[in-house]
C-alpha atoms as a PDB file:
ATOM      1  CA  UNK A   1      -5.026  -2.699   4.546  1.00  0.00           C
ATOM      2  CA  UNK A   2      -2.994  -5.459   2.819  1.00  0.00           C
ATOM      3  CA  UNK A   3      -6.497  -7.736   3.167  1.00  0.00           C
ATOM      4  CA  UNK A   4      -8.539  -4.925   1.878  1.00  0.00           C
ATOM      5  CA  UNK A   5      -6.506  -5.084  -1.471  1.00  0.00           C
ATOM      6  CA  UNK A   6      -6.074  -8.896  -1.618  1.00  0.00           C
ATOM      7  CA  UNK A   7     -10.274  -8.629  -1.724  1.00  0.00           C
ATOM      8  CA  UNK A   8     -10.650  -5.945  -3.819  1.00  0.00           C
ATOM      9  CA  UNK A   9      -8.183  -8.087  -6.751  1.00  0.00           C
ATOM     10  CA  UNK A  10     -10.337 -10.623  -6.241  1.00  0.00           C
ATOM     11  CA  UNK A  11     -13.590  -8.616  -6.460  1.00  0.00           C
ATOM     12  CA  UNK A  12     -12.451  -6.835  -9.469  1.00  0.00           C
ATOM     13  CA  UNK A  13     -11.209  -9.922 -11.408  1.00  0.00           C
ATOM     14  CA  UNK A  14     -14.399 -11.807 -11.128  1.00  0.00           C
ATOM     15  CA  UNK A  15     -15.716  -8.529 -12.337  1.00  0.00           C
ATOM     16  CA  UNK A  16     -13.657  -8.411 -15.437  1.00  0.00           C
ATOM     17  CA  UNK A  17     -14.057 -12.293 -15.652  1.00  0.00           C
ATOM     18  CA  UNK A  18     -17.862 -11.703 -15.615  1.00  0.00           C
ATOM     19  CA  UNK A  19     -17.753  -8.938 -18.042  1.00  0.00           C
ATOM     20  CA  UNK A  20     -15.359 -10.182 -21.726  1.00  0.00           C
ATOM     21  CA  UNK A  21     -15.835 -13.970 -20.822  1.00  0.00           C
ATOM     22  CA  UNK A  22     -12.215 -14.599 -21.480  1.00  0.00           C
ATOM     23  CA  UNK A  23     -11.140 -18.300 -22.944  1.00  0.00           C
ATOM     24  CA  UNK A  24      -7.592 -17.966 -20.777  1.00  0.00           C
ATOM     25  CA  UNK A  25      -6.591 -16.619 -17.514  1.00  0.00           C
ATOM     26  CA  UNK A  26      -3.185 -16.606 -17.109  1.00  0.00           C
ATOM     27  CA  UNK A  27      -2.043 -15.670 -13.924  1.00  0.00           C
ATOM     28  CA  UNK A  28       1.493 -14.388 -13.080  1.00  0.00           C
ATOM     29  CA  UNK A  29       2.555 -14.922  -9.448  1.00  0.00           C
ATOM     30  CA  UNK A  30      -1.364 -15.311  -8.686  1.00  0.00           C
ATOM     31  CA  UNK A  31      -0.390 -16.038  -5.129  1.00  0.00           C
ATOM     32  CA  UNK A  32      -3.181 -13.205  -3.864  1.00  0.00           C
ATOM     33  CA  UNK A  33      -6.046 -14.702  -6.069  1.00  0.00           C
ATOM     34  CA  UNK A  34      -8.265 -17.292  -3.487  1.00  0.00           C
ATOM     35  CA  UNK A  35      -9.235 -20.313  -4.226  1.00  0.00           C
ATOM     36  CA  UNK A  36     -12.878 -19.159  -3.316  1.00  0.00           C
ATOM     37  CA  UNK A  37     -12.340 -16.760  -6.946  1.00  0.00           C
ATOM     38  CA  UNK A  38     -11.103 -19.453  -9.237  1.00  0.00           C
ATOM     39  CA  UNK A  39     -13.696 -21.746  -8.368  1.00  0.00           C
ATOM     40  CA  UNK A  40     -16.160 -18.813  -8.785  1.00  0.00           C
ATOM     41  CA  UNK A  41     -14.646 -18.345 -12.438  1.00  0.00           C
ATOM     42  CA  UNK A  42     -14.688 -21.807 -13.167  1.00  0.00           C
ATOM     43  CA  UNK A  43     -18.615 -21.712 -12.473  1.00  0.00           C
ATOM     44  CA  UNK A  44     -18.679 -17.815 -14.409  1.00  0.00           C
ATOM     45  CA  UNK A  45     -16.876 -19.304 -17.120  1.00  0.00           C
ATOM     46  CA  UNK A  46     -16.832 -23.537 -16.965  1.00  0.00           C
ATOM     47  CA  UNK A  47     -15.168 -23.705 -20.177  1.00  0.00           C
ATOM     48  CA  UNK A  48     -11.750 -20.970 -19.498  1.00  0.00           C
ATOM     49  CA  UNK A  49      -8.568 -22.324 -19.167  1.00  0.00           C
ATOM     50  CA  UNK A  50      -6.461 -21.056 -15.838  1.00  0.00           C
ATOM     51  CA  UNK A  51      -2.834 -20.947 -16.432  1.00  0.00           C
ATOM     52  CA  UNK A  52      -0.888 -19.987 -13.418  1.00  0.00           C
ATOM     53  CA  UNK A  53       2.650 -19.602 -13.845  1.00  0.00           C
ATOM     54  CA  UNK A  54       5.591 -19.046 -10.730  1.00  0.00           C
ATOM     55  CA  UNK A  55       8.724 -18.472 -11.984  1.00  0.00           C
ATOM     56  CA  UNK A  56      10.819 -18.318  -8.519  1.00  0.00           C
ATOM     57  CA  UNK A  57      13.865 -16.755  -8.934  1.00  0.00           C
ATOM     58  CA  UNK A  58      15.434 -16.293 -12.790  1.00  0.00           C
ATOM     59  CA  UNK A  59      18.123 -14.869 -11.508  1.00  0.00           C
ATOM     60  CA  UNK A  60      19.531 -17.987  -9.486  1.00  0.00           C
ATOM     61  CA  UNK A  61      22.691 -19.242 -10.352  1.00  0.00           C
ATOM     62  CA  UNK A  62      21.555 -22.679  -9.297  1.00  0.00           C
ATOM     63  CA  UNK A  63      19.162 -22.850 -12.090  1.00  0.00           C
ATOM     64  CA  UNK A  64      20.658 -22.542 -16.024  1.00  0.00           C
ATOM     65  CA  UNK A  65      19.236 -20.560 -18.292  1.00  0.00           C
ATOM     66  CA  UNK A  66      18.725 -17.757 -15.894  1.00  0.00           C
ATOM     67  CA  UNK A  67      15.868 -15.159 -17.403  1.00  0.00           C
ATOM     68  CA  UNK A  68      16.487 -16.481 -21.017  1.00  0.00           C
ATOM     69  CA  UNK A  69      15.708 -19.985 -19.578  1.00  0.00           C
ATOM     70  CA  UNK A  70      12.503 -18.542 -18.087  1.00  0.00           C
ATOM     71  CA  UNK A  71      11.842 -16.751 -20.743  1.00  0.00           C
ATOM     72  CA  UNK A  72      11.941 -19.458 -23.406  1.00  0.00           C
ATOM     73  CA  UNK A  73       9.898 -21.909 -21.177  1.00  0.00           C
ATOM     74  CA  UNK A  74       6.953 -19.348 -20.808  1.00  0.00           C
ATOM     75  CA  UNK A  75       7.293 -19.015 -24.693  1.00  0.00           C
ATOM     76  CA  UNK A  76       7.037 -23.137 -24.628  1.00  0.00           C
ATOM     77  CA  UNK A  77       4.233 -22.952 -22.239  1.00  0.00           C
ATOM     78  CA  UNK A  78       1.923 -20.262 -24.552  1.00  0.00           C
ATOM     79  CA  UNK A  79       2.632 -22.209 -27.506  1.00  0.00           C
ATOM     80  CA  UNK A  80       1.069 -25.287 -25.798  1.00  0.00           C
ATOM     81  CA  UNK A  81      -1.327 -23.589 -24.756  1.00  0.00           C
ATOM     82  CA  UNK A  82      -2.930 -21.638 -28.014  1.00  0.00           C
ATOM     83  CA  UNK A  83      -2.329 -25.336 -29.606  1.00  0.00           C
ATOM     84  CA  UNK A  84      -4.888 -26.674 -26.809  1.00  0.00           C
ATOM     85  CA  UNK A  85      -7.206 -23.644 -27.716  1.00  0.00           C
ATOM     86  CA  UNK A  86      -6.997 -24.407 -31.683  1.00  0.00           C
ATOM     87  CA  UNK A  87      -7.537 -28.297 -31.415  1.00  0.00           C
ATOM     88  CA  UNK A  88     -10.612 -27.364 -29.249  1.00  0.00           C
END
């Protein structure tokens, strides 16, 4: 079952890739999409910029900042990001 749905995610994002032609993917804990996929939205799409983003766990104490931390980085991370999509 489990491999059913990890190829039916990938099915239906190439689908939705295919279909609004996005500029960004951005992909949270995108551990289930294959490599096979991204390369097949890179060729879809050669121009789209894949953003993939782990954050592990927030709520470590070994780690400051905790979910504010993470939460300000990924607000660091966007805002490098839309800068790389205005300069281009």
């Amino acid at each position: 079952m489990i491999g059913y749905l990890v190829n039916r995610l990938n099915r239906e994002l190439l689908s939705i890739i295919k279909k609004y032609q996005p500029k960004i993917l951005f992909l949270y804990r995108g551990s289930h999409i294959e490599a096979n996929t991204l390369n097949k939205i890179r060729i879809l799409v050669p121009t789209i910029y894949i953003i993939s983003y782990n954050n592990d766990d927030p709520f470590s104490t070994k780690y400051p900042g905790g979910i504010g931390g993470t939460l300000i980085r990924l607000f660091l991370i966007l805002i490098f990001i839309i800068h790389l999509y205005i300069e281009n």
